[in-house]
PDB file of N, CA and C in Angstrom:
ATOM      1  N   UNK A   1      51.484  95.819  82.052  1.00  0.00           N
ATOM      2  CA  UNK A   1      51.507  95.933  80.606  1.00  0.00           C
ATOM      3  C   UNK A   1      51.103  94.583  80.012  1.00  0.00           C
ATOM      4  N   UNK A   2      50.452  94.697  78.983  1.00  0.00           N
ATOM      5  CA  UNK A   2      49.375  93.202  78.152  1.00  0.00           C
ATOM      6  C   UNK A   2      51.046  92.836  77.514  1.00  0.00           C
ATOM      7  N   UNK A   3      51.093  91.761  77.163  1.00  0.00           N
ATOM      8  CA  UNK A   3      51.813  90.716  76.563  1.00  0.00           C
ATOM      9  C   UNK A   3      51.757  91.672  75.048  1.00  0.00           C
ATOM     10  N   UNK A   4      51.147  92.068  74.111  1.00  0.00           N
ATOM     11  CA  UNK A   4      50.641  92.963  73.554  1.00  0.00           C
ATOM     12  C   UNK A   4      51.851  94.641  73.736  1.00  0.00           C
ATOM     13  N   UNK A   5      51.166  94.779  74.597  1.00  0.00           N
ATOM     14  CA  UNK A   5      52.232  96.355  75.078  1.00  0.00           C
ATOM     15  C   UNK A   5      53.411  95.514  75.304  1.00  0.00           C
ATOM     16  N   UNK A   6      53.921  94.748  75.603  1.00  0.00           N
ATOM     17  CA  UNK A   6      55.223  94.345  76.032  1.00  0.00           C
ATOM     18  C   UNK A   6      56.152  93.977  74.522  1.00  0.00           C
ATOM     19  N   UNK A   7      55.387  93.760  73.503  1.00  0.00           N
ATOM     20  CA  UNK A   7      56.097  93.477  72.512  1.00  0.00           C
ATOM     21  C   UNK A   7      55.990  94.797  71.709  1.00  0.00           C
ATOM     22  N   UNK A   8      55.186  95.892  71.678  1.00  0.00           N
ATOM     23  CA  UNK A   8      55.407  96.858  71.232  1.00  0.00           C
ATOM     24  C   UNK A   8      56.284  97.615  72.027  1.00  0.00           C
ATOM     25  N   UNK A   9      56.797  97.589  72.989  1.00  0.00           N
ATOM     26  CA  UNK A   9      57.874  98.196  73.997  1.00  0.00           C
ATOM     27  C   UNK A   9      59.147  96.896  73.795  1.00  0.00           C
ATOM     28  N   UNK A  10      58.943  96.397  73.440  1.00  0.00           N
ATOM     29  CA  UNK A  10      60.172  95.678  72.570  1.00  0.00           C
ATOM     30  C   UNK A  10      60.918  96.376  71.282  1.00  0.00           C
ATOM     31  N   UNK A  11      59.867  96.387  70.227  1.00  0.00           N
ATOM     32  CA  UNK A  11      59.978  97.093  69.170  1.00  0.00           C
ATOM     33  C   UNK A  11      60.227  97.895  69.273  1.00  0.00           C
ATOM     34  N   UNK A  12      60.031  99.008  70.113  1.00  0.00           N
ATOM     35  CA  UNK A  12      60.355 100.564  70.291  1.00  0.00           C
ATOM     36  C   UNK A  12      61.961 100.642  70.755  1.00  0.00           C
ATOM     37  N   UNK A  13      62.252  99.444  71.893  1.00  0.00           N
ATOM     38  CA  UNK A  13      63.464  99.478  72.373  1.00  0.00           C
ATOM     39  C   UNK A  13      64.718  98.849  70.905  1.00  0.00           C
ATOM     40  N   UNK A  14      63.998  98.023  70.193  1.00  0.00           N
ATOM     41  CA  UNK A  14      64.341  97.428  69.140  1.00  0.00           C
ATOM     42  C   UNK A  14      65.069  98.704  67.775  1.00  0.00           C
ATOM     43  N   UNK A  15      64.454  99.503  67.664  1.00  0.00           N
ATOM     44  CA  UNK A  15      64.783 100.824  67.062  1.00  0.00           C
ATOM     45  C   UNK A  15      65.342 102.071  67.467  1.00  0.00           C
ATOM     46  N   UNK A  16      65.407 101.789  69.051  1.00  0.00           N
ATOM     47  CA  UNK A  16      66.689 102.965  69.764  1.00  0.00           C
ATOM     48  C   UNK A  16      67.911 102.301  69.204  1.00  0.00           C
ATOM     49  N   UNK A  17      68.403 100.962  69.205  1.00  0.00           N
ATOM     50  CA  UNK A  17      69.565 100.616  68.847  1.00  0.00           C
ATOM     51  C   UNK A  17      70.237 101.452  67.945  1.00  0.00           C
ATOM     52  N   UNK A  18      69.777 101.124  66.946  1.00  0.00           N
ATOM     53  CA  UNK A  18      70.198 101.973  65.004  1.00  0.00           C
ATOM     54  C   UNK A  18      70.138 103.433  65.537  1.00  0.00           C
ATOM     55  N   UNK A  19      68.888 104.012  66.014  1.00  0.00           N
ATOM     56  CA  UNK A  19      69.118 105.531  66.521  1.00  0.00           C
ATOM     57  C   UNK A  19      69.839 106.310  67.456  1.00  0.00           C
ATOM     58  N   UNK A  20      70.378 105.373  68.314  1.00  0.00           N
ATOM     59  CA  UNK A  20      71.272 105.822  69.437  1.00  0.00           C
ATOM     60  C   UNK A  20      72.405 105.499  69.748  1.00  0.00           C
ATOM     61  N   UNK A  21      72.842 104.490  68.592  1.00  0.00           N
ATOM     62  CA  UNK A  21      73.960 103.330  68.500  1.00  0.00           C
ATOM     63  C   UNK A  21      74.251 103.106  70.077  1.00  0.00           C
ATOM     64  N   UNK A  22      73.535 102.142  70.409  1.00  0.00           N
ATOM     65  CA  UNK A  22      73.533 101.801  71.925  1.00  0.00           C
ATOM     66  C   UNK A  22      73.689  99.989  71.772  1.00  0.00           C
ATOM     67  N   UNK A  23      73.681  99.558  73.140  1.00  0.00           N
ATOM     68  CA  UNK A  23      73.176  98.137  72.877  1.00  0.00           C
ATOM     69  C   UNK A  23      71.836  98.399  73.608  1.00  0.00           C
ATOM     70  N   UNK A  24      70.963  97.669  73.420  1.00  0.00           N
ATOM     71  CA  UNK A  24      69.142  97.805  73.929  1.00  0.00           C
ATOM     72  C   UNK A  24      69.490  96.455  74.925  1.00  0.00           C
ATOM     73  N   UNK A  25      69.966  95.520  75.145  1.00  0.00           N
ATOM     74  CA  UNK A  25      69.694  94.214  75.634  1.00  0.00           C
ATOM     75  C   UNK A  25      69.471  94.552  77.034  1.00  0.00           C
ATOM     76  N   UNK A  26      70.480  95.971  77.898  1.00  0.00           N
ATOM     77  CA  UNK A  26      69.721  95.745  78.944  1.00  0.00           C
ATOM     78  C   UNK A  26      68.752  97.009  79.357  1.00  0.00           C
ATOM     79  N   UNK A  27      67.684  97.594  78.264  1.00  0.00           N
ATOM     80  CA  UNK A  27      67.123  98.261  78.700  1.00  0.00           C
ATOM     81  C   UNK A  27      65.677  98.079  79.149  1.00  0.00           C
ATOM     82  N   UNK A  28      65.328  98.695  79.987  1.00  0.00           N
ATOM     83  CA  UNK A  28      64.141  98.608  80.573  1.00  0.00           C
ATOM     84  C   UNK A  28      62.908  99.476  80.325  1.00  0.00           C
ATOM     85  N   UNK A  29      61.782  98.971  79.372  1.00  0.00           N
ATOM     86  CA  UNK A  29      60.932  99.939  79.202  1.00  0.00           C
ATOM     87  C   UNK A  29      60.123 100.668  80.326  1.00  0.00           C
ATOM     88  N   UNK A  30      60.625 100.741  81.165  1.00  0.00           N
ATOM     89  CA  UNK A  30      60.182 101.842  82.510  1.00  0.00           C
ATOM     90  C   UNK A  30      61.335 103.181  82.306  1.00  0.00           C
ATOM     91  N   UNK A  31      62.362 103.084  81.680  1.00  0.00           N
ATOM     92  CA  UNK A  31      62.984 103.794  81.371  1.00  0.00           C
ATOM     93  C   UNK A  31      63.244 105.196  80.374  1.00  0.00           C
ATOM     94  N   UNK A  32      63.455 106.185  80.919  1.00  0.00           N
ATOM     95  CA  UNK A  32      62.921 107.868  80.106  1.00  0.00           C
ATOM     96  C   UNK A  32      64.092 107.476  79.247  1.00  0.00           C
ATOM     97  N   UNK A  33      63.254 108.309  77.922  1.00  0.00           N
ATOM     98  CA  UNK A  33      64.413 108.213  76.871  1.00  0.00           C
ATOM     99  C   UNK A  33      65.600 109.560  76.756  1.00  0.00           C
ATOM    100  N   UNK A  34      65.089 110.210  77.363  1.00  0.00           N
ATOM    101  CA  UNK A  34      65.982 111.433  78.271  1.00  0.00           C
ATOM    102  C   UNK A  34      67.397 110.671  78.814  1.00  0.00           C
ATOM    103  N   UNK A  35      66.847 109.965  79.619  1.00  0.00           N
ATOM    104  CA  UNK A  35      68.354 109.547  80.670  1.00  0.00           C
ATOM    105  C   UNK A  35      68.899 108.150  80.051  1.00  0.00           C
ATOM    106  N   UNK A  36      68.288 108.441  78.461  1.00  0.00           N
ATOM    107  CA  UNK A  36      69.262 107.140  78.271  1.00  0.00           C
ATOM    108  C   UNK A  36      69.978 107.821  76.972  1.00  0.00           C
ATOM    109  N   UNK A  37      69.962 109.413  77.001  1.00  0.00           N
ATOM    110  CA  UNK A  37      70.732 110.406  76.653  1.00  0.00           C
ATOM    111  C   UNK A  37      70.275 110.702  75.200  1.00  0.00           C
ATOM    112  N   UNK A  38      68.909 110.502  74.558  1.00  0.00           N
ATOM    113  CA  UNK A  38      68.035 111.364  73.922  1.00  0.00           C
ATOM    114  C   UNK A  38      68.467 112.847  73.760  1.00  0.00           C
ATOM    115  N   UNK A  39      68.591 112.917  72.460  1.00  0.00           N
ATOM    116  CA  UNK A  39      68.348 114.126  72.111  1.00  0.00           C
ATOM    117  C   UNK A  39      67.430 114.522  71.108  1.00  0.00           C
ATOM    118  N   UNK A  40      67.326 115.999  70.709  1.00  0.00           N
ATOM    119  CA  UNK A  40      65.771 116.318  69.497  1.00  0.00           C
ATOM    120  C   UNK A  40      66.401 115.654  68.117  1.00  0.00           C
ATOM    121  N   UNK A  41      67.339 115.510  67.860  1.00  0.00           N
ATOM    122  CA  UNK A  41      67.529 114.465  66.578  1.00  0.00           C
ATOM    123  C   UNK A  41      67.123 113.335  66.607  1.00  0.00           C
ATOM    124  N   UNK A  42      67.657 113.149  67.598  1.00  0.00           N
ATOM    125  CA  UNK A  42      68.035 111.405  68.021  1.00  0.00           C
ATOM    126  C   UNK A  42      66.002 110.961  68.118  1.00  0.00           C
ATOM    127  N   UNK A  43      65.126 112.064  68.510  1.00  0.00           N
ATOM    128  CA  UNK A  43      63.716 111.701  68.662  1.00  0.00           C
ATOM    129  C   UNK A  43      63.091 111.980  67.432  1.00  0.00           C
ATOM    130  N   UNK A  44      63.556 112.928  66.821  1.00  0.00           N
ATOM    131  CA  UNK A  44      63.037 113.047  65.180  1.00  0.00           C
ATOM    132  C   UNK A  44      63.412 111.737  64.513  1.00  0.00           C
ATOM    133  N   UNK A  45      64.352 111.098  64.075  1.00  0.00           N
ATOM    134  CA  UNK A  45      65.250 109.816  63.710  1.00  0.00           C
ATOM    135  C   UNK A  45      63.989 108.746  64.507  1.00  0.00           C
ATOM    136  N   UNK A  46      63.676 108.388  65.795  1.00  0.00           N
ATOM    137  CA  UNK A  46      63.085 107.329  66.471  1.00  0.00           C
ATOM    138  C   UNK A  46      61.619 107.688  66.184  1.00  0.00           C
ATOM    139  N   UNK A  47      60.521 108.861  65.936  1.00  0.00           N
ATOM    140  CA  UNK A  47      59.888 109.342  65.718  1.00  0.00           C
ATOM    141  C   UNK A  47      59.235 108.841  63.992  1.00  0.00           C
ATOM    142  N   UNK A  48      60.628 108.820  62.996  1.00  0.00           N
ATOM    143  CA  UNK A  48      60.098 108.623  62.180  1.00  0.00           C
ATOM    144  C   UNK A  48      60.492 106.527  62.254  1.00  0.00           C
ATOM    145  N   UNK A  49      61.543 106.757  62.438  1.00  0.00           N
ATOM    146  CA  UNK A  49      61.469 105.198  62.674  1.00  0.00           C
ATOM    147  C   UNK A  49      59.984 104.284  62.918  1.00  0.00           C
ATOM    148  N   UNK A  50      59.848 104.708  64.324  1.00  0.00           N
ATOM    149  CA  UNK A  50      58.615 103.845  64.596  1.00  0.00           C
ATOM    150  C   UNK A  50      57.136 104.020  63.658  1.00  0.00           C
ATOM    151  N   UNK A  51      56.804 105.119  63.221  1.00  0.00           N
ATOM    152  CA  UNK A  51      55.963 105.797  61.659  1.00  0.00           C
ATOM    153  C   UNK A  51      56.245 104.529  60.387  1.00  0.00           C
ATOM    154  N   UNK A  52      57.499 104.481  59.969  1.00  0.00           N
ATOM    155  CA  UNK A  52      58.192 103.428  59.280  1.00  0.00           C
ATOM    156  C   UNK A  52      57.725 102.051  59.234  1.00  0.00           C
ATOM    157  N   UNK A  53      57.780 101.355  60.833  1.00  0.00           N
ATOM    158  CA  UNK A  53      57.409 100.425  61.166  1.00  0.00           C
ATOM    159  C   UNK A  53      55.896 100.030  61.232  1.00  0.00           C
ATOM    160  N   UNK A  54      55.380 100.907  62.418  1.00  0.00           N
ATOM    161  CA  UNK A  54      53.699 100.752  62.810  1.00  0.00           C
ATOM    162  C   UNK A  54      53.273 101.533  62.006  1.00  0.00           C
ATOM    163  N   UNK A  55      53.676 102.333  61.254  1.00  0.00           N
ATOM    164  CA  UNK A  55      52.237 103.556  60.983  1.00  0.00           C
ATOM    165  C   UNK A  55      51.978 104.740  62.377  1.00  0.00           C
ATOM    166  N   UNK A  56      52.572 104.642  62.998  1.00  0.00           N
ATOM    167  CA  UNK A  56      52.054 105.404  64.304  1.00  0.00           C
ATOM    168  C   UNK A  56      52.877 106.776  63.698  1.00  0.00           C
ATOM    169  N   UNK A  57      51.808 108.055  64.771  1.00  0.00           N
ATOM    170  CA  UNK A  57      52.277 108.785  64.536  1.00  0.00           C
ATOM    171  C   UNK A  57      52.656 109.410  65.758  1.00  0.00           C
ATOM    172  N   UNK A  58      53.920 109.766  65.862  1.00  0.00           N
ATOM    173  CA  UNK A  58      54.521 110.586  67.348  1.00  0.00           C
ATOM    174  C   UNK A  58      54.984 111.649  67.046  1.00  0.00           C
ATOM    175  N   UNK A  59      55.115 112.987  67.422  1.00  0.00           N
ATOM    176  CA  UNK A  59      55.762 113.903  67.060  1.00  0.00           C
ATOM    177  C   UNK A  59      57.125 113.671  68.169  1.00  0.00           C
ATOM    178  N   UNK A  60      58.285 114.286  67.363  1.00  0.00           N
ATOM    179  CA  UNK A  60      59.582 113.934  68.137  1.00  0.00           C
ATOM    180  C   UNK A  60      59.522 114.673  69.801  1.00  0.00           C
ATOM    181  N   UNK A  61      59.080 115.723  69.642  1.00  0.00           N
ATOM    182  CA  UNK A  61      58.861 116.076  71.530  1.00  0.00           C
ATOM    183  C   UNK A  61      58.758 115.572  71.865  1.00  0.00           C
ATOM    184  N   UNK A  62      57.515 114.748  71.655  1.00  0.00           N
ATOM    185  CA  UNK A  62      56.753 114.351  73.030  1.00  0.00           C
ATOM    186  C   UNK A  62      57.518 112.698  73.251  1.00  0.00           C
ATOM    187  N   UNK A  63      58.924 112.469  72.546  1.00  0.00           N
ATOM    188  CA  UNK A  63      59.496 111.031  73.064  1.00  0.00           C
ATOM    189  C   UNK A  63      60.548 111.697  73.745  1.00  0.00           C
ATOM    190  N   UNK A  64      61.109 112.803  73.869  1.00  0.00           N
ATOM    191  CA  UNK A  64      62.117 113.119  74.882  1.00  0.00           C
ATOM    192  C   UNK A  64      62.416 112.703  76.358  1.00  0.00           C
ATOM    193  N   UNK A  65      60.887 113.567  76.580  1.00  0.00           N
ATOM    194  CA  UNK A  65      61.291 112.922  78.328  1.00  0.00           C
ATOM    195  C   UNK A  65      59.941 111.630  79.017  1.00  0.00           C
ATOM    196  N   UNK A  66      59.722 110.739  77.713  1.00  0.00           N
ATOM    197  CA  UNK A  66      59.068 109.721  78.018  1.00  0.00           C
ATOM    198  C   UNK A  66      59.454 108.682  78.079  1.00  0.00           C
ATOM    199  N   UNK A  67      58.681 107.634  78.956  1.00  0.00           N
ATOM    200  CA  UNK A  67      59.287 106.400  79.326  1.00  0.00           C
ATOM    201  C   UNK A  67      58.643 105.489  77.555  1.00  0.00           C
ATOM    202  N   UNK A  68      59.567 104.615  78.074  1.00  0.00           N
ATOM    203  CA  UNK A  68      59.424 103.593  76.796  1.00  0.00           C
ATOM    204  C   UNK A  68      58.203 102.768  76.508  1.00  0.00           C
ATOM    205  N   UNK A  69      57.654 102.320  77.782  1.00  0.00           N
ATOM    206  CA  UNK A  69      56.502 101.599  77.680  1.00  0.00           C
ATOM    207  C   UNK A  69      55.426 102.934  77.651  1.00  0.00           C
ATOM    208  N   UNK A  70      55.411 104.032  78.085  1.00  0.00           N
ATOM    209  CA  UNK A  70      54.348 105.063  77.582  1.00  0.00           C
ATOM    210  C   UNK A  70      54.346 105.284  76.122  1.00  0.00           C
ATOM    211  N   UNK A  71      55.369 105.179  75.089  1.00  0.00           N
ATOM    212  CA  UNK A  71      55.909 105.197  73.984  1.00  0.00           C
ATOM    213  C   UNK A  71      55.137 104.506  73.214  1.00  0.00           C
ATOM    214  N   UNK A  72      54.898 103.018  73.915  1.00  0.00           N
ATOM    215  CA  UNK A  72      54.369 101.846  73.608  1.00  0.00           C
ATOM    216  C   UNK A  72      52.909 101.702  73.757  1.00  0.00           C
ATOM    217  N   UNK A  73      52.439 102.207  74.629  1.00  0.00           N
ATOM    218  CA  UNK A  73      51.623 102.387  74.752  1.00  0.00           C
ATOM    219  C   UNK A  73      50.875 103.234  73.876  1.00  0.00           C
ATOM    220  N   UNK A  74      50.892 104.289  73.702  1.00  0.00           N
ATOM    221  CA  UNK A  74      50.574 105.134  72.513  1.00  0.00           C
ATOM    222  C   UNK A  74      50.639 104.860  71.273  1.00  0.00           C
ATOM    223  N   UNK A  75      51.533 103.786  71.100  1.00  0.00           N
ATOM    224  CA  UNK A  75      52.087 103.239  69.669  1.00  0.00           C
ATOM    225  C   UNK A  75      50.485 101.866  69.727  1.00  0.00           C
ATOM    226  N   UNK A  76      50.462 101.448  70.291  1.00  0.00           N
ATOM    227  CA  UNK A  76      49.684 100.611  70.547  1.00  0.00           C
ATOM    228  C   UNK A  76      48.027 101.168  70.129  1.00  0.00           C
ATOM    229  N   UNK A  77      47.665 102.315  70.787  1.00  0.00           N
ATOM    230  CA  UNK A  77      46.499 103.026  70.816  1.00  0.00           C
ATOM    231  C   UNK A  77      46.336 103.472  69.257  1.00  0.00           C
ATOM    232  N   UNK A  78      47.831 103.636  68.907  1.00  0.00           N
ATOM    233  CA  UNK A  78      47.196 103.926  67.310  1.00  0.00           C
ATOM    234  C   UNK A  78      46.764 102.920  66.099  1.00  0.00           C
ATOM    235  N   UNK A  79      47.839 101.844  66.695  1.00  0.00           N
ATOM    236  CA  UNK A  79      47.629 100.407  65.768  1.00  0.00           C
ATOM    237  C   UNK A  79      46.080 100.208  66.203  1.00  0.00           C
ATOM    238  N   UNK A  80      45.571 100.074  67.100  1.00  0.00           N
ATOM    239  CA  UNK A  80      44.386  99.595  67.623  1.00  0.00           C
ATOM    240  C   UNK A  80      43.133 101.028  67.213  1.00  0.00           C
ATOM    241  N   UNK A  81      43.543 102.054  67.012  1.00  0.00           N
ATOM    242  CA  UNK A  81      42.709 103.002  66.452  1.00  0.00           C
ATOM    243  C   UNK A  81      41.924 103.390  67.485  1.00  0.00           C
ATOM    244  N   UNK A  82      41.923 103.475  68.743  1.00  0.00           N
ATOM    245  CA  UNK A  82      41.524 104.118  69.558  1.00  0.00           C
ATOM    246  C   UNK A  82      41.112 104.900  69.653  1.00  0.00           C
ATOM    247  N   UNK A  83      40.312 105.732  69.806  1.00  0.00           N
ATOM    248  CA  UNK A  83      39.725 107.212  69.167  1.00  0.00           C
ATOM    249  C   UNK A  83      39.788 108.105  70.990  1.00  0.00           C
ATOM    250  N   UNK A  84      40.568 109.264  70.588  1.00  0.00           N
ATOM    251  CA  UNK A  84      40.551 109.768  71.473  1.00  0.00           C
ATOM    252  C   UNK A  84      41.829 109.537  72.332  1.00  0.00           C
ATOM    253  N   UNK A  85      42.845 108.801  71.913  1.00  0.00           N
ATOM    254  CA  UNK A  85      44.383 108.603  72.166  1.00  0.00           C
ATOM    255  C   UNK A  85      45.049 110.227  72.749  1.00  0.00           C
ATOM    256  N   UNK A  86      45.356 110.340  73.885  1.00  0.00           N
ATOM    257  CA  UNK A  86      46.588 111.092  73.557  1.00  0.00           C
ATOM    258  C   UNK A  86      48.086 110.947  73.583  1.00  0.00           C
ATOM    259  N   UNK A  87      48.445 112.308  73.014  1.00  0.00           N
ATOM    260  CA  UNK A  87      50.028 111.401  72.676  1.00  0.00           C
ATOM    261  C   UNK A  87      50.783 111.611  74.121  1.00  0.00           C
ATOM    262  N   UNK A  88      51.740 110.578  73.959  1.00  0.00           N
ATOM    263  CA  UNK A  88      52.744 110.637  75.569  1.00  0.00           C
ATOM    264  C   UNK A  88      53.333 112.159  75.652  1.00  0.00           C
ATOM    265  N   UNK A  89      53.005 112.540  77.128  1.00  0.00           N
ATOM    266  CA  UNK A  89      53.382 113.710  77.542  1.00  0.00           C
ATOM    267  C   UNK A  89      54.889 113.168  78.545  1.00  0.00           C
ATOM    268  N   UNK A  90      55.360 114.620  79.086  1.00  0.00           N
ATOM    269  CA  UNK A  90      56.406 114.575  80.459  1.00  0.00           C
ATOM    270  C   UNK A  90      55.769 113.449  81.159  1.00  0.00           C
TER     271      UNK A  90
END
């Protein structure tokens, strides 16, 4: 991951906090947002969050059973306007 993706997988982990009332300090963006006990609110809520922040657009599915840096990644592809992005799947 670019120095780049690593700070947008910051940010992403940065906004589970408020949405999941968790602590983020030891999470790992290799990590599904599934098993860090995600639910379809909890991805609608982080969904619009990150929209809020970047402008990106995610629909809440597709952050369920994705890892964080794929999250980031995608979040990334949209800031950068990438044409032809798709959004994070399973």
């Amino acid at each position: 991951m670019s120095a780049t993706g690593t700070y947008v997988a910051l940010l992403v982990i940065s906004l589970l906090g408020p949405v999941m009332e968790i602590d983020t300090k030891s999470i790992s963006p290799a990590e599904r947002l599934s098993d860090l006990g995600m639910d379809s609110l909890m991805s609608m809520q982080l969904s619009q969050s990150i929209q809020a922040h970047t402008g990106a657009e995610l629909s809440a599915a597709a952050l369920l059973n994705s890892r964080i840096e794929d999250v980031a990644a995608y979040v990334l592809t949209q800031l950068l306007g990438v044409p032809g992005a798709s959004e994070v799947s399973d």
